[in-house]
N, C-alpha and C. Protein backbone atom coordinates (compact mmCIF):
# COMPACT_ATOMS: atom_id res chain seq x y z
N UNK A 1 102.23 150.83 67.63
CA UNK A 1 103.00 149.85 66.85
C UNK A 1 104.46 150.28 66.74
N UNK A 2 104.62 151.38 66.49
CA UNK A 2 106.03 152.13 66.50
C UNK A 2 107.02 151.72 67.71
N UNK A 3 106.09 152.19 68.77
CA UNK A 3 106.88 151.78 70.21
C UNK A 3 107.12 150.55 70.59
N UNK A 4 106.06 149.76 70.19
CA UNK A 4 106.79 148.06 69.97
C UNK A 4 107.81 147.85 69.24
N UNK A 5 107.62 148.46 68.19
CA UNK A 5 108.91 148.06 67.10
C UNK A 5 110.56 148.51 67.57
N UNK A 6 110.30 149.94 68.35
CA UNK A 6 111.50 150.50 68.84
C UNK A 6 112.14 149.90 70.19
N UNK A 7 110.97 149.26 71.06
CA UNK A 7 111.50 148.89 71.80
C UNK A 7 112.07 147.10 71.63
N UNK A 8 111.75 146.78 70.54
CA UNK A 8 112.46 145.39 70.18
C UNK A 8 113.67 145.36 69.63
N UNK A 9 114.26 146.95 68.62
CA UNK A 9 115.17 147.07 68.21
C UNK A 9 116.38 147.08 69.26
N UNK A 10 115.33 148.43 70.83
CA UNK A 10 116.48 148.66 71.82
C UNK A 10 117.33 147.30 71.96
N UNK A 11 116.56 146.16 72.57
CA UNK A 11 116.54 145.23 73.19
C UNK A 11 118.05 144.29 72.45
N UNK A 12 117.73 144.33 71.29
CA UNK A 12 118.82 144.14 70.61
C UNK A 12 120.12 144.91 70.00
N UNK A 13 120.13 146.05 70.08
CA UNK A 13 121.34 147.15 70.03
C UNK A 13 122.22 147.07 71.40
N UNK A 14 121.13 146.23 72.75
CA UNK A 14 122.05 146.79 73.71
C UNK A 14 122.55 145.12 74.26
N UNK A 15 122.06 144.03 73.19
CA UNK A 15 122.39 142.63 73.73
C UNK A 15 123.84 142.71 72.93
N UNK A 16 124.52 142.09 74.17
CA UNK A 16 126.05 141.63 73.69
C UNK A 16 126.07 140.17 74.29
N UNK A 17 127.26 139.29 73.25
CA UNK A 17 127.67 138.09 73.96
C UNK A 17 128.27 138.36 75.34
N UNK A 18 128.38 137.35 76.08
CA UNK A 18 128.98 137.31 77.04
C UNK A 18 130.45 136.41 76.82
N UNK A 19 131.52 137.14 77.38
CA UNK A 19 132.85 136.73 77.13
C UNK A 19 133.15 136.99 75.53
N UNK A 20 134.02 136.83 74.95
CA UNK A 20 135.13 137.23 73.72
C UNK A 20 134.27 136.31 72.67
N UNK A 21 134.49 136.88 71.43
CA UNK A 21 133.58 136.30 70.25
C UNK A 21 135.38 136.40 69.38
N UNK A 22 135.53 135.65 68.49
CA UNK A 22 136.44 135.55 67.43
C UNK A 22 136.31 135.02 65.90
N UNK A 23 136.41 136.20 65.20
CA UNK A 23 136.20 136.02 63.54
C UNK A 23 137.38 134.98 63.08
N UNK A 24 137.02 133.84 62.59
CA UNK A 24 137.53 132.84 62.18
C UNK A 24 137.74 132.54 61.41
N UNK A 25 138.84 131.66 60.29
CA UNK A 25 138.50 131.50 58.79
C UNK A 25 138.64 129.96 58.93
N UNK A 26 137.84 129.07 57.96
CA UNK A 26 137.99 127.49 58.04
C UNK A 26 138.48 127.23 57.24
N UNK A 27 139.66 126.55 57.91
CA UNK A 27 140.93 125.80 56.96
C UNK A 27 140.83 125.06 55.92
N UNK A 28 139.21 124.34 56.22
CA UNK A 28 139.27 123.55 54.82
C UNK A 28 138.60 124.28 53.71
N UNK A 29 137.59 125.27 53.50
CA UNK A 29 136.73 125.99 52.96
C UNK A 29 137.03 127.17 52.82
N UNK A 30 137.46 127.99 53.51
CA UNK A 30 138.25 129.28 53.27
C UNK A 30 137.07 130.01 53.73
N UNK A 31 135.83 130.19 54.53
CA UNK A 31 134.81 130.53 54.38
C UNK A 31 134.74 131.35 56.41
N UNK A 32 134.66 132.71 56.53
CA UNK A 32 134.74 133.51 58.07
C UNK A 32 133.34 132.31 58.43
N UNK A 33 133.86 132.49 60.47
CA UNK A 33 132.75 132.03 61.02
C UNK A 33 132.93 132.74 62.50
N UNK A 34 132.16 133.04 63.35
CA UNK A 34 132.33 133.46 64.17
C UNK A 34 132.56 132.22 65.44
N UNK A 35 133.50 132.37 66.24
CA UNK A 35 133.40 131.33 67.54
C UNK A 35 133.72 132.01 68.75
N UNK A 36 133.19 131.44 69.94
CA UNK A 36 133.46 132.00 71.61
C UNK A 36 135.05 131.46 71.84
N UNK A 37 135.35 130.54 71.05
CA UNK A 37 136.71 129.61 71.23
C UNK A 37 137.90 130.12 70.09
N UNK A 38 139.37 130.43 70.78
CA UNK A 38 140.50 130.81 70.01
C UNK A 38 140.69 129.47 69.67
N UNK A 39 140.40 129.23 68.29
CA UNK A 39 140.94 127.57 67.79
C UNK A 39 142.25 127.68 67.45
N UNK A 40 142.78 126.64 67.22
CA UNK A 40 143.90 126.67 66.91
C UNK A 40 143.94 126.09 65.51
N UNK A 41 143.19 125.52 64.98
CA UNK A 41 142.45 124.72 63.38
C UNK A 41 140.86 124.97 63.36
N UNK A 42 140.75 126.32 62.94
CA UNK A 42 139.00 126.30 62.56
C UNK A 42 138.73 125.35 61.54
N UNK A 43 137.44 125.07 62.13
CA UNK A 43 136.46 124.23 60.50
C UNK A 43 135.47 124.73 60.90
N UNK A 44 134.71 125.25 60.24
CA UNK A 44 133.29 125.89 60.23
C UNK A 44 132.50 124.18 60.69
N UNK A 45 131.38 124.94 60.48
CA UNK A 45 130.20 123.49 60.92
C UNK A 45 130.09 122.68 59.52
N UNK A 46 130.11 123.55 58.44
CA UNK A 46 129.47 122.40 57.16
C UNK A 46 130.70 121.44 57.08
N UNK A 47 131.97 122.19 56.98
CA UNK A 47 133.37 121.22 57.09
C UNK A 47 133.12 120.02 58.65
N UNK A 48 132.76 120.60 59.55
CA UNK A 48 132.77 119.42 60.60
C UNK A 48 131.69 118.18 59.96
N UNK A 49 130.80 118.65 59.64
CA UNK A 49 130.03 117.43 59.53
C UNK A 49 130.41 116.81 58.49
N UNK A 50 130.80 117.40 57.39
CA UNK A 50 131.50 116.34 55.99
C UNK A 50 132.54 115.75 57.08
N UNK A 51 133.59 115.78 57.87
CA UNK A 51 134.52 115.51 58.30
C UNK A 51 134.20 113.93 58.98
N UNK A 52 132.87 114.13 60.13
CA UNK A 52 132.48 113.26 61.07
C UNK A 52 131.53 112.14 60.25
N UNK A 53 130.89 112.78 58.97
CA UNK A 53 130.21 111.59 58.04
C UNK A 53 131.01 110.76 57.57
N UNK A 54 132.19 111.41 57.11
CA UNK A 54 133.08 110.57 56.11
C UNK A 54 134.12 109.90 57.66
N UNK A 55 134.40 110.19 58.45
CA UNK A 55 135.03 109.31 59.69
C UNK A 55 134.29 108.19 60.01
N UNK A 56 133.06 107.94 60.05
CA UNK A 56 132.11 107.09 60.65
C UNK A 56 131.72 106.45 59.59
N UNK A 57 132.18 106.37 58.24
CA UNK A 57 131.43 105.53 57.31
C UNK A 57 132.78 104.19 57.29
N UNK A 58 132.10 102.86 57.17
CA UNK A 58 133.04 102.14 56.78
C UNK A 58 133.10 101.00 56.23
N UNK A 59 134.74 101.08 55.37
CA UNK A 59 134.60 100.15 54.11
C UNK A 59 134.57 98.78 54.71
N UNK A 60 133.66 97.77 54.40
CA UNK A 60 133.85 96.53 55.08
C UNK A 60 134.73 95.68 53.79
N UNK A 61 134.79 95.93 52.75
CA UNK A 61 135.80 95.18 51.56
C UNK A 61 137.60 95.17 52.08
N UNK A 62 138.21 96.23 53.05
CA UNK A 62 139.02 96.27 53.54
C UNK A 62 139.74 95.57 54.61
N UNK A 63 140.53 95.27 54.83
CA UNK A 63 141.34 94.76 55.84
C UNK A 63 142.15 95.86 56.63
N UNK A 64 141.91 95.54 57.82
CA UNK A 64 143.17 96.61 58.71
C UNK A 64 144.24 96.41 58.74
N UNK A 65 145.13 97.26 58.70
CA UNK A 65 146.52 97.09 58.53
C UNK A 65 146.81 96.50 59.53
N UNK A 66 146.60 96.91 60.76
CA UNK A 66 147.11 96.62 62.13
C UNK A 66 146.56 95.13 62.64
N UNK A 67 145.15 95.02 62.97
CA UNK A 67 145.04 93.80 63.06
C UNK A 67 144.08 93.01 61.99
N UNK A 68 144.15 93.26 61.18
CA UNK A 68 143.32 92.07 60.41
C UNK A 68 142.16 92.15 60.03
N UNK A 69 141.71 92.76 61.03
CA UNK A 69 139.74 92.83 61.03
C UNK A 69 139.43 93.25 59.54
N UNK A 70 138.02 92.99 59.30
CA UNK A 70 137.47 93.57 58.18
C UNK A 70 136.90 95.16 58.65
N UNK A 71 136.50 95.69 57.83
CA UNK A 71 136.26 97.16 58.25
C UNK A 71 136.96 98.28 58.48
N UNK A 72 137.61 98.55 57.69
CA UNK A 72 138.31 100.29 57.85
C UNK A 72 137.72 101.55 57.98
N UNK A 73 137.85 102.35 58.79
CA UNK A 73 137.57 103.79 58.43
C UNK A 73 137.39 104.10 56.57
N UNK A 74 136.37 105.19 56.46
CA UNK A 74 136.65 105.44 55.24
C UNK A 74 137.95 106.19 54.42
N UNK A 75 138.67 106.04 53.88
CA UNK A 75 139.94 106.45 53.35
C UNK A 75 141.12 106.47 54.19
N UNK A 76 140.94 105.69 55.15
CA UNK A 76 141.96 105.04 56.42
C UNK A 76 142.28 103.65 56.06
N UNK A 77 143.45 103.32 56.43
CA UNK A 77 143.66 102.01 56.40
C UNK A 77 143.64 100.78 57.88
N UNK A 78 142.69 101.51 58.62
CA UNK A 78 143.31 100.96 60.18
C UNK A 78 141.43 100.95 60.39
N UNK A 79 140.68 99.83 61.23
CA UNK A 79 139.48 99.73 61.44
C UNK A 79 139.22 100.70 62.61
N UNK A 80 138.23 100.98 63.15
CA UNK A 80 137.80 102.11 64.23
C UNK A 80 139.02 101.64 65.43
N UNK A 81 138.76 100.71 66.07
CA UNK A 81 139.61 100.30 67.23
C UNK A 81 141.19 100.80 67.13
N UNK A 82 141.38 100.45 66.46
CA UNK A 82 142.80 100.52 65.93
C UNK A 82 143.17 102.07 65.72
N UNK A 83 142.45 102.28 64.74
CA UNK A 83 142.41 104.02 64.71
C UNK A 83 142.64 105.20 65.91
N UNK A 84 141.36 104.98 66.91
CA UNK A 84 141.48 105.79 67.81
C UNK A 84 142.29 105.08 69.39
N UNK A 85 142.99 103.43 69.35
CA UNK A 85 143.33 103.35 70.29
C UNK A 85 142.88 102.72 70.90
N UNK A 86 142.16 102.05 70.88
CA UNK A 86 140.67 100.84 71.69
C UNK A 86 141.41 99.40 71.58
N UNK A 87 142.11 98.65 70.73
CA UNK A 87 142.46 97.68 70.86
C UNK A 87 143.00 97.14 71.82
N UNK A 88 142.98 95.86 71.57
CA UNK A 88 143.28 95.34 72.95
C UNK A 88 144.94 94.59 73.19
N UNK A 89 145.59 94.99 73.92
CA UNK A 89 147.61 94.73 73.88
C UNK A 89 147.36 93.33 74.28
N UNK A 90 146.66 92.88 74.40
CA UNK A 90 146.93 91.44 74.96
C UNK A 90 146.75 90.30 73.53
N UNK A 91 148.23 90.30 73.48
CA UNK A 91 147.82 88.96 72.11
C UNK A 91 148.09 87.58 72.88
N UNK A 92 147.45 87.01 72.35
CA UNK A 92 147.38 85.61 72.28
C UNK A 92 147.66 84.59 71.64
C-alpha cells in the first residue's frame, strides 16, 4: 500500500504544465488566479460569468438609442445588433 501511495505522489512531484503558467490578479474582484495566457485585463472565471449573464440578459421595456428597436442589453442603452456591430447600413 505504501508503494502505491509513493508512487502516485512521484507521478505528481514530477508533472509540470507545459509552456508558462502566470499568477494573476482579477480586476474586478481583487482575487489571484492562475492562467497559461499574459492577459492584459484578468477576470477570474466567477467575474466572467457574472459579466456574460448580465451581457445576455435583456431589457425589452427599453428602446435603443441607435435604432429604435425594443430590447437593450442589460445596463446598455443600444440593443444586441447595435452593440456589437451587426446592424444593417442600409437605410431605407
Amino acid at each position: 500500500m505504501l508503494l502505491i501511495n509513493m508512487r502516485i505522489t512521484d507521478i505528481f512531484k514530477k508533472w509540470r504544465p507545459k509552456g508558462k503558467m502566470y499568477s494573476l490578479r482579477c480586476n474586478q474582484c481583487g482575487k489571484g488566479f492562475l492562467s497559461s495566457y499574459a492577459l492584459e485585463a484578468p477576470v477570474c472565471g466567477k467575474c466572467m460569468q457574472k459579466i456574460k449573464s448580465s451581457d445576455s440578459t435583456i431589457d425589452y421595456d427599453k428602446k435603443c438609442t441607435t435604432c429604435g428597436n425594443l430590447g437593450v442589453i442589460h445596463a446598455k442603452s443600444q440593443c444586441h445588433s447595435c452593440y456589437f456591430g451587426l446592424q444593417n447600413n442600409n437605410t431605407g
